[in-house]
Protein backbone atom coordinates (compact mmCIF):
# COMPACT_ATOMS: atom_id res chain seq x y z
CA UNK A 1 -4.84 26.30 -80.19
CA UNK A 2 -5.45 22.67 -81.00
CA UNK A 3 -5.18 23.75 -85.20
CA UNK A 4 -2.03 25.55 -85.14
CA UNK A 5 0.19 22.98 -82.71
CA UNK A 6 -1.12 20.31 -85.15
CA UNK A 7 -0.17 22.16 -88.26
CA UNK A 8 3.18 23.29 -86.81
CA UNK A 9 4.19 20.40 -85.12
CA UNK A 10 2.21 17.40 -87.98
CA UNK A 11 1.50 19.51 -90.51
CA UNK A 12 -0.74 18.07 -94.01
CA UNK A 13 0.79 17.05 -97.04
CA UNK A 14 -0.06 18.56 -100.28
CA UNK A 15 -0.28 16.13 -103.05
CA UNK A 16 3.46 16.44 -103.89
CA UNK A 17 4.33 15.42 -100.34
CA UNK A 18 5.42 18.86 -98.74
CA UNK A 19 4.37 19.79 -95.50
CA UNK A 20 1.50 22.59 -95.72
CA UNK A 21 2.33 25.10 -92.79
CA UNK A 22 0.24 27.35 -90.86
CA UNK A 23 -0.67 30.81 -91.47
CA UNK A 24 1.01 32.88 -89.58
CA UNK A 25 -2.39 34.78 -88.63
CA UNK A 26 -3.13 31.18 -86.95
CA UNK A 27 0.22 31.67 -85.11
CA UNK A 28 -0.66 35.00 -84.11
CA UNK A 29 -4.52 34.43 -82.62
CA UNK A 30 -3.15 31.25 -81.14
CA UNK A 31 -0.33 33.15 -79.16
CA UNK A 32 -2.36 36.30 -78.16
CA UNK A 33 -5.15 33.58 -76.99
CA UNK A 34 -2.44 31.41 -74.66
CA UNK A 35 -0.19 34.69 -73.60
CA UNK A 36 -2.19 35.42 -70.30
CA UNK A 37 -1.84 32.13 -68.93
CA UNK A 38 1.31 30.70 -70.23
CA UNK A 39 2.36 34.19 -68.18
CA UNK A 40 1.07 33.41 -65.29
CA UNK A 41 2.83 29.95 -64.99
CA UNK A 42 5.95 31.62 -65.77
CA UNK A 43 6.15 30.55 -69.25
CA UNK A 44 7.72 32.05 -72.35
CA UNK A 45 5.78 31.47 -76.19
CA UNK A 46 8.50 28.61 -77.04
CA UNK A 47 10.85 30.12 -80.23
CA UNK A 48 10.64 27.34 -82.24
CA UNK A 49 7.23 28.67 -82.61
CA UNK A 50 7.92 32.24 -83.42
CA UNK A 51 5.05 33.59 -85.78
CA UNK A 52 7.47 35.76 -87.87
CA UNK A 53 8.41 32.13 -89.74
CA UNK A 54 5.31 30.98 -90.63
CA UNK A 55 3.97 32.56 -94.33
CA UNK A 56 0.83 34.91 -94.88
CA UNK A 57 -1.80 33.82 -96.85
CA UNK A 58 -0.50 35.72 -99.72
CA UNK A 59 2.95 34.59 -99.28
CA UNK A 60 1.55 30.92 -99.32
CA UNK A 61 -2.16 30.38 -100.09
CA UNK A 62 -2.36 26.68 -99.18
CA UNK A 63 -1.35 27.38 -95.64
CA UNK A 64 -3.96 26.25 -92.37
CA UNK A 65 -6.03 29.39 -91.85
CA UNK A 66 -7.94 27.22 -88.87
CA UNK A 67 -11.10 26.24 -87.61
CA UNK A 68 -13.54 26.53 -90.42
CA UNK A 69 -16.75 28.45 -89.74
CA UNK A 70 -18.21 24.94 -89.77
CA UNK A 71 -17.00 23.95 -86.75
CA UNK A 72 -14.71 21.07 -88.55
CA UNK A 73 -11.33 21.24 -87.10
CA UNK A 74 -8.85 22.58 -90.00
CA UNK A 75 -9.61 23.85 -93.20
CA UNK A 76 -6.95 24.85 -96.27
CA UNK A 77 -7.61 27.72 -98.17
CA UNK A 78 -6.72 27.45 -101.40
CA UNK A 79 -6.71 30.87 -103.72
CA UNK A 80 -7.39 30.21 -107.17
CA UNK A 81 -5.79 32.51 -109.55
């Protein structure tokens, strides 16, 4: 959860100085991981946060994917064509 509220809500820079997003598979985990209990306090997913808005990894490869395998807290996955 921690990754995708920080890369919604302070998202990286890319070199050029625009906001890299996250993935909206990030969205999507992180949603489906929170559902059960934000539902039992009576809470809604907020729709400022609505994973349909965030790219895919093919629509934008530089976008947060998440934690890393490593354990490190955010990664960027860059596709090299």
């Amino acid at each position: 959860m921690k990754a995708f509220v920080c890369a919604a809500f302070l998202p990286a820079c890319n070199e050029n100085g625009d906001a890299i997003p996250p993935c909206r598979n990030l969205c999507l985990v992180t949603k489906a991981n929170c559902q059960v209990s934000m539902e039992d306090l009576g809470l809604e997913w907020p729709s400022e946060l609505d994973c349909d808005v965030f790219p895919t990894s093919d629509e934008n490869p530089h976008c947060i994917s998440g934690p890393a395998e490593d354990g490190l807290p955010l990664r960027v996955v860059i596709h090299e064509d």
